[in-house]
Protein backbone atom coordinates (compact mmCIF):
# COMPACT_ATOMS: atom_id res chain seq x y z
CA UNK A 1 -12.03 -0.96 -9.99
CA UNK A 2 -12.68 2.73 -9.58
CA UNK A 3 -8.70 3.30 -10.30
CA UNK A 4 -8.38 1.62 -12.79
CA UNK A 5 -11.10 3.68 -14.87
CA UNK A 6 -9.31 6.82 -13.56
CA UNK A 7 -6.17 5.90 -14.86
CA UNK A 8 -7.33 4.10 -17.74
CA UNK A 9 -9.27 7.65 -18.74
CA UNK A 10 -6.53 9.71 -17.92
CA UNK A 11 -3.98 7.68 -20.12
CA UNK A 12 -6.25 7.67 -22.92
CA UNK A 13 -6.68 11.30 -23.01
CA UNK A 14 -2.91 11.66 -22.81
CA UNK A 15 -2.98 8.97 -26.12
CA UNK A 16 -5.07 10.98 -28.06
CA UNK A 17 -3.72 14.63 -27.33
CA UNK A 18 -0.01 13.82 -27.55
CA UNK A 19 0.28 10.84 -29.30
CA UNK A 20 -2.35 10.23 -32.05
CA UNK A 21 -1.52 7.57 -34.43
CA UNK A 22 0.90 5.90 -32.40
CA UNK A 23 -1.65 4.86 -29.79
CA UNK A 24 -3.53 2.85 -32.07
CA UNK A 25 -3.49 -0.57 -30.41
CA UNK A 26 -5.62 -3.30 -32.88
CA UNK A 27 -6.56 -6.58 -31.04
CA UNK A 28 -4.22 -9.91 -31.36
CA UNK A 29 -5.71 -12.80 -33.33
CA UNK A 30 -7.57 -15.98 -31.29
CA UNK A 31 -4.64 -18.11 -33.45
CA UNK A 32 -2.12 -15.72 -31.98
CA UNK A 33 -3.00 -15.93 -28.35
CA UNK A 34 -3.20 -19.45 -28.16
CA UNK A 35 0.08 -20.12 -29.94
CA UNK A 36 1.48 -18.25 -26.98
CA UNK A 37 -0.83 -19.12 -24.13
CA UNK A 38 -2.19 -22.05 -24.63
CA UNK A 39 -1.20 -25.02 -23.13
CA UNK A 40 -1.63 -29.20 -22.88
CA UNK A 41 -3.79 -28.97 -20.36
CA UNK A 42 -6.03 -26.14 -20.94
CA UNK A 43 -9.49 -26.84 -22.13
CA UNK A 44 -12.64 -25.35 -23.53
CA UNK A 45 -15.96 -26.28 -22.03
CA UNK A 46 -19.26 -24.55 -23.36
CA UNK A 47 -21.47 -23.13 -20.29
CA UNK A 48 -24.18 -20.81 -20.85
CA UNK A 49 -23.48 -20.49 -24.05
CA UNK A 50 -19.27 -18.97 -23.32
CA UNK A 51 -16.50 -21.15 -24.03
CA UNK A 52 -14.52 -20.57 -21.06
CA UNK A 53 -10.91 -21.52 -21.10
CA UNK A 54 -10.43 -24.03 -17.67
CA UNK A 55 -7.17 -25.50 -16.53
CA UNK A 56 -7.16 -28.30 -13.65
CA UNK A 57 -4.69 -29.40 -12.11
CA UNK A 58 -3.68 -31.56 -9.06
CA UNK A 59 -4.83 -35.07 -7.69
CA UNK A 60 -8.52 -35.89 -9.49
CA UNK A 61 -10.30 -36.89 -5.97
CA UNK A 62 -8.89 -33.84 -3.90
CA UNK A 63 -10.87 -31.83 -2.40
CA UNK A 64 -11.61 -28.47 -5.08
CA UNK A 65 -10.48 -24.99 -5.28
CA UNK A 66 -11.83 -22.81 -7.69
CA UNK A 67 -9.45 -19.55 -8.30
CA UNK A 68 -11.14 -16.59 -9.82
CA UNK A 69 -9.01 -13.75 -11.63
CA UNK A 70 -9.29 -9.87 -10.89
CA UNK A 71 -10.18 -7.51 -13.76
CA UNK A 72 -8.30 -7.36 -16.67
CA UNK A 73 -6.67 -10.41 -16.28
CA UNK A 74 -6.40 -13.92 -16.75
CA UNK A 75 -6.37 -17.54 -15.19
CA UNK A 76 -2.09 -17.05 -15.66
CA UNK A 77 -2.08 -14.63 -12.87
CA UNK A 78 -2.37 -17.65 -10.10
CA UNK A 79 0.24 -19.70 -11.56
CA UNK A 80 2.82 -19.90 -8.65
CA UNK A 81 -0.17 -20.37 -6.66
CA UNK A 82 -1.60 -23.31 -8.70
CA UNK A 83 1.72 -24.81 -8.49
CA UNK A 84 1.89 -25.73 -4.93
CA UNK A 85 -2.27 -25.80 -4.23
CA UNK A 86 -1.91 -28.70 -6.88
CA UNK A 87 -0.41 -30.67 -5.02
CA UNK A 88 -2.82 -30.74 -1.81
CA UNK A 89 -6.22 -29.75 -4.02
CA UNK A 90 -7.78 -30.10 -7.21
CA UNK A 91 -7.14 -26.38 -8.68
CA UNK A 92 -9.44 -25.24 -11.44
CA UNK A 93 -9.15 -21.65 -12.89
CA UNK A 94 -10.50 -20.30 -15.86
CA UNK A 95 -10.44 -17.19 -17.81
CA UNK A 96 -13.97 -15.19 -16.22
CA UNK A 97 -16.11 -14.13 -19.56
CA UNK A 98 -14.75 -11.02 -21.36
CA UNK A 99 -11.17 -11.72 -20.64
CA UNK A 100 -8.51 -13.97 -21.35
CA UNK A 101 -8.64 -16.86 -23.93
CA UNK A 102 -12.64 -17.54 -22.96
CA UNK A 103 -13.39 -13.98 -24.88
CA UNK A 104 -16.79 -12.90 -24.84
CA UNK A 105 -19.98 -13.29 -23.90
CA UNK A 106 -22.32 -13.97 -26.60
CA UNK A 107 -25.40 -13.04 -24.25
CA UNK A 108 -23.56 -9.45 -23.96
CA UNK A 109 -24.29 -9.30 -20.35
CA UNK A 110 -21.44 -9.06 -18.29
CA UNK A 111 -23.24 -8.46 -14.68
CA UNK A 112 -22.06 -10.21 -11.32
CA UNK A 113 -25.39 -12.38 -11.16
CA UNK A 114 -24.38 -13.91 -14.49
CA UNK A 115 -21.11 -14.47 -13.88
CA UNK A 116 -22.05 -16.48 -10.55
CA UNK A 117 -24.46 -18.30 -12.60
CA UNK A 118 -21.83 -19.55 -14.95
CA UNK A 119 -19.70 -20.70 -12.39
CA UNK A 120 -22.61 -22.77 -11.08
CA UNK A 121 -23.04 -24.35 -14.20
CA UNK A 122 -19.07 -24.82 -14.48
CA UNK A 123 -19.17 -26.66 -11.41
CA UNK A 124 -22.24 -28.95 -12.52
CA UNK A 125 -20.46 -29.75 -15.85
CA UNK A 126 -17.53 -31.10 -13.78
CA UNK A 127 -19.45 -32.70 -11.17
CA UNK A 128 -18.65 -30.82 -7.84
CA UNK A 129 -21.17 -30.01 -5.46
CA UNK A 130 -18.73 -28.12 -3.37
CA UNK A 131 -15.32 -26.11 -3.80
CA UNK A 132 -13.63 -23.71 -1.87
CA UNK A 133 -13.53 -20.56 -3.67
CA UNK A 134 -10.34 -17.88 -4.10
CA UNK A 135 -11.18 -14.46 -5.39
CA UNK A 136 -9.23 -11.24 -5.68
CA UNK A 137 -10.90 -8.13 -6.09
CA UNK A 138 -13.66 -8.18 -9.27
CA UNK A 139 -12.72 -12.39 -8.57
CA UNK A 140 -13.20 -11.61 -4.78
CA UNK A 141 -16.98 -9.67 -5.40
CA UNK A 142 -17.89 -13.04 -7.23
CA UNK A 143 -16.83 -15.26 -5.06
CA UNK A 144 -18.55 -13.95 -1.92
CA UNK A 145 -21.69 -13.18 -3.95
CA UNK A 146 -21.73 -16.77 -5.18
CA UNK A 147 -21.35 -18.12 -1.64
CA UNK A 148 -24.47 -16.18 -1.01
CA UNK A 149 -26.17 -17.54 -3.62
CA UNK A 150 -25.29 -21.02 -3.03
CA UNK A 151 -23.97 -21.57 1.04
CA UNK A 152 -24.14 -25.46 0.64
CA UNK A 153 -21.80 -25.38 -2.28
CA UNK A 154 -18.61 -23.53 -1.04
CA UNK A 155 -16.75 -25.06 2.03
CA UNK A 156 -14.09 -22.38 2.65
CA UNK A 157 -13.83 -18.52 1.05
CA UNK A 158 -10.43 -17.17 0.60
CA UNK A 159 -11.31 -13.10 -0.38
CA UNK A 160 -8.00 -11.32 -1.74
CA UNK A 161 -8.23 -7.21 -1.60
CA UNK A 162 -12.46 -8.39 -2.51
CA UNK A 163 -14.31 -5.29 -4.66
CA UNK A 164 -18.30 -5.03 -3.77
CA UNK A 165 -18.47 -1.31 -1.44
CA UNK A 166 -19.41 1.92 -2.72
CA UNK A 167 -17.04 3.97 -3.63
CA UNK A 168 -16.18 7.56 -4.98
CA UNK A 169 -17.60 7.03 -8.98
CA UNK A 170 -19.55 3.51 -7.34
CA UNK A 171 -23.00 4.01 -5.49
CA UNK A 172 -25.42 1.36 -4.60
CA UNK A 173 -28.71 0.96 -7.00
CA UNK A 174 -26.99 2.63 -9.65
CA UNK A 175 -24.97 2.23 -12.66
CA UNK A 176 -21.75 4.05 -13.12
CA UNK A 177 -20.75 6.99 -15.02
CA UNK A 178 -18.19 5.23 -17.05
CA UNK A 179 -15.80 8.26 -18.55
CA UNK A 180 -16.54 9.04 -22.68
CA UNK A 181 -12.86 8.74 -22.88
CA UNK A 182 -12.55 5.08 -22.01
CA UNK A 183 -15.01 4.49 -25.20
CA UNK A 184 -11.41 5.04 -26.94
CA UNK A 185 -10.49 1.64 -25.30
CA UNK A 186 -10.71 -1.09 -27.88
CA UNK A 187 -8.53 1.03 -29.92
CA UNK A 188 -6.49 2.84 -27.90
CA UNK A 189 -3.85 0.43 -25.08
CA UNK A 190 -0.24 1.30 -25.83
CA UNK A 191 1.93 -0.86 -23.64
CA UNK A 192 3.92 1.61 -21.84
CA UNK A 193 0.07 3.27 -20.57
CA UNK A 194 -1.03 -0.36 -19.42
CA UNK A 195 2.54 -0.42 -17.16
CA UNK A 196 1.56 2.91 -15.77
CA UNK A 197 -1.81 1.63 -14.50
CA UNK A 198 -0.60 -2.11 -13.53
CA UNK A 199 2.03 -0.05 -11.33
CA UNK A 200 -0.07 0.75 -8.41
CA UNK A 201 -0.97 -3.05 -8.17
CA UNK A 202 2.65 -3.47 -7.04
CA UNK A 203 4.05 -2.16 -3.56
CA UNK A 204 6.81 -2.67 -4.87
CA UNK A 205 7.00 -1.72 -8.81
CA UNK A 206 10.28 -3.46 -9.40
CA UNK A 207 8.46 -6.80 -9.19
CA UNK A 208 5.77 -5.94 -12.11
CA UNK A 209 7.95 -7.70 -14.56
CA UNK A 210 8.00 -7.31 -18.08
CA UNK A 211 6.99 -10.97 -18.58
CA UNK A 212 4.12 -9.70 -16.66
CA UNK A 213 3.23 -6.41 -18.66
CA UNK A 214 3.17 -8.29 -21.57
CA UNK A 215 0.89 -11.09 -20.51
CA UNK A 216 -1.91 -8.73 -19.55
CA UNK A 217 -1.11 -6.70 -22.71
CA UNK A 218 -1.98 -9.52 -24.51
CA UNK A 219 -4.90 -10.82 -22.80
CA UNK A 220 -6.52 -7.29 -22.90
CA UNK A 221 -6.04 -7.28 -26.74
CA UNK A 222 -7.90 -10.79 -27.50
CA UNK A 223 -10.75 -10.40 -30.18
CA UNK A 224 -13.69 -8.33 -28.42
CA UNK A 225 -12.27 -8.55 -24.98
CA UNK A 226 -11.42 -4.54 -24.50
CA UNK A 227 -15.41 -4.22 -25.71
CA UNK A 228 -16.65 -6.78 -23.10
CA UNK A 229 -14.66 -4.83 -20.23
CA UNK A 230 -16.49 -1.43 -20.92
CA UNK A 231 -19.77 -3.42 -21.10
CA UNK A 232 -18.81 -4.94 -17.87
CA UNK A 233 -18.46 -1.79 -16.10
CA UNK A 234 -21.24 -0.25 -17.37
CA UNK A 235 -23.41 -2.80 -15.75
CA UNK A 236 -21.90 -2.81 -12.49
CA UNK A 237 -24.93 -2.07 -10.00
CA UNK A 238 -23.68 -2.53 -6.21
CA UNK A 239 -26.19 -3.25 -3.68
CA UNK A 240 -25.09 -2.39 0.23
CA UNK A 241 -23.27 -5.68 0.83
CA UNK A 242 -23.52 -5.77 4.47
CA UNK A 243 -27.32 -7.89 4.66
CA UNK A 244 -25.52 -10.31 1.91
CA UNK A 245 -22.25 -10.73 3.69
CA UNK A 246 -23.92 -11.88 6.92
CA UNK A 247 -25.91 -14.56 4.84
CA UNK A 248 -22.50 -16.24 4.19
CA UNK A 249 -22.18 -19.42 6.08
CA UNK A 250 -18.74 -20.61 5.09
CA UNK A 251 -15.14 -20.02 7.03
CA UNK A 252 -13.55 -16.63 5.24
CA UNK A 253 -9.93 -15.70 5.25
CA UNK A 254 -9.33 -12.07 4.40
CA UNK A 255 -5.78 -11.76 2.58
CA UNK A 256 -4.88 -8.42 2.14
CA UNK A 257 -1.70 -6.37 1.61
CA UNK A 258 -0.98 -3.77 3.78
CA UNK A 259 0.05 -1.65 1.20
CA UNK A 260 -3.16 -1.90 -1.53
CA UNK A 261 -3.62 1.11 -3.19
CA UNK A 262 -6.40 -0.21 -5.48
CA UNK A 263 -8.54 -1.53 -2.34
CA UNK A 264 -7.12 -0.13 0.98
CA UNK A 265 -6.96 -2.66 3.67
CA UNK A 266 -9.41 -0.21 5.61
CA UNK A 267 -12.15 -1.58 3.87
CA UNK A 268 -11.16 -5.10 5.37
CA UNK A 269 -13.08 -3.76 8.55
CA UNK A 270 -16.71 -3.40 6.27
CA UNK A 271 -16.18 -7.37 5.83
CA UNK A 272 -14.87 -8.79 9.10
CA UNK A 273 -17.46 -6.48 10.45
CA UNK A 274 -20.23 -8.36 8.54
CA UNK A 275 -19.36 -11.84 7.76
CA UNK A 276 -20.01 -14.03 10.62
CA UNK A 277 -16.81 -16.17 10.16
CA UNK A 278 -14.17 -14.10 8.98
CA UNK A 279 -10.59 -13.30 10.26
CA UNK A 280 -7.95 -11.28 8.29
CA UNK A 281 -4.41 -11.75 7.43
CA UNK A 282 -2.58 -8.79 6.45
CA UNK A 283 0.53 -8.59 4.32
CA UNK A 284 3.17 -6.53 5.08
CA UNK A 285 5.24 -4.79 2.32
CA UNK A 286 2.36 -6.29 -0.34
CA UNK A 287 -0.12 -4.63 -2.85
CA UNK A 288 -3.08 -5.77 -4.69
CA UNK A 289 -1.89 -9.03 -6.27
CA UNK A 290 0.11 -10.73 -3.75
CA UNK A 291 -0.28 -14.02 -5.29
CA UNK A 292 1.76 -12.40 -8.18
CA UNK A 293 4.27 -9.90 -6.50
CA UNK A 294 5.42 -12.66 -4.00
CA UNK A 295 3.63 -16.09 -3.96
CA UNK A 296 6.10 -17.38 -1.50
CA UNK A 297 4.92 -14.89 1.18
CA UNK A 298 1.49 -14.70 0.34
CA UNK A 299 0.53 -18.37 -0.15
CA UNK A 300 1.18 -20.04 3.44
CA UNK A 301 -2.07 -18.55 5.35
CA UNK A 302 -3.92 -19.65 2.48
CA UNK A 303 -2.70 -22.97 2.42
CA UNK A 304 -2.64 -23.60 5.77
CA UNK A 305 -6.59 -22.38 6.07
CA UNK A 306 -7.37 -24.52 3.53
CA UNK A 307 -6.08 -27.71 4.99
CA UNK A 308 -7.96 -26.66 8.29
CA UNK A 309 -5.17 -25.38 10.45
């Protein structure tokens, strides 16, 4: 996450010292974004008090697997995924709280122990008392935090490029100095700055399509959603991860691609170090969202741990 506030900060100043007027960026319209996005099968259910957007899919007694979105994005991102996991699993995503379709948060707080609490309570409305849970990076942190919180309830943990160690800008016990600059960003997100900072996701940048670009363009721009980001990351507080991560009882896959330059795969060796049943997987010639730069490649390790192989 610590990249994307530098680059987010760094565009923004650009925005307002070169470009003025032309950076405005006002938010799309709830009507708008679900003429576009919305589908059939998507659903609103009220937990906690947020409607969260949630889209199932796949056979109605197979076993669950809960997929949980990075920051700034939206349950879209694990669509070639979904495709195929349908078919052997009950897939649920949903749009975390503050991004997305689900939009905010009436509560206003945005911290990791909430957000694990919701999913709880997601998981109670539908009945499961166990999933296997797939996070990548801010969906990663919650995922391994809620299999702390609740061992019985998650059967396997699939942790993509997972955020939760300190890092330059991120220290434990503390909140973050979140730049003055990125205050600018629920009015400031021209379309050609969002490419620049969704780049570096990508090993490969030809693959960040414009289909793409525009989808997280437009998630970023729902009613309230930029607002709910900045409050987000102002209440990050990191605790040293290490006497959680050996609390975790479930069988962990690490995915990561070798070429992440949001998360290095270096930091891999923190978690494999401390979970007691991990192994990694690394991706050659892949970034930060496999899953989206090439789902073929990325998917089979996945699958196959989840069916047990």
């Amino acid at each position: 996450m610590k990249l994307v506030f530098g680059v987010i900060a760094t565009l923004l100043l650009v925005a307002v010292i070169g470009i003025g007027a032309w950076a405005y960026t006002p938010d799309l319209s709830t009507s708008r974004l679900k003429a576009i996005y919305l589908r059939p099968d998507d659903q609103f259910i009220d937990v906690m008090g947020v409607n969260l957007r949630v889209r199932i899919s796949g056979p109605a007694q197979a076993p669950a697997v809960i997929l949980l979105h990075g920051f700034g994005s939206s349950l879209e991102t694990w669509e070639p995924w979904a495709e195929t996991l349908s078919q052997h699993f009950r897939v649920i995503r949903f749009d975390l709280p503050g991004f997305g379709l689900t939009g905010t948060d009436p509560s206003g707080n945005y911290s990791d122990a909430r957000t694990v609490q919701i999913l709880a309570a997601l998981m109670d409305h539908l009945g499961l008392a166990q999933a296997s849970l797939v996070g990548n990076s801010l969906g990663g942190k919650i995922a391994w935090n809620f299999a702390v919180a609740y061992p019985g309830r998650v059967t396997k943990l699939v942790l993509i490029s997972p955020d939760g160690f300190a890092s330059p800008g991120f220290d434990y016990n503390k909140t973050p100095h979140v730049p003055a600059l990125l205050n600018l960003l629920p009015y400031t997100l021209p379309r050609i700055m969002l490419r620049m900072n969704l780049t570096p996701a990508y090993a490969d940048p030809a693959r960040l399509t414009n289909a793409t670009v525009t989808r997280y363009w437009d998630m970023m721009r729902g009613p309230g959603d930029r607002r709910a980001m900045l409050a987000r990351m102002s209440q990050v507080m990191l605790v040293p991860p290490a006497p959680l991560l050996r609390q975790i009882t479930a069988p962990t896959l690490l995915l990561w691609g070798e070429q992440d330059q949001m998360i290095p795969i270096s930091n891999a060796q923190d978690y494999l170090q401390d979970i007691p049943n991990a192994r990694l997987v690394a991706l050659p010639g892949l970034g930060h969202v496999p899953f989206e730069e090439d789902p073929a490649k990325s998917l089979p390790p996945v699958l196959a741990f989840l069916e047990g192989q």
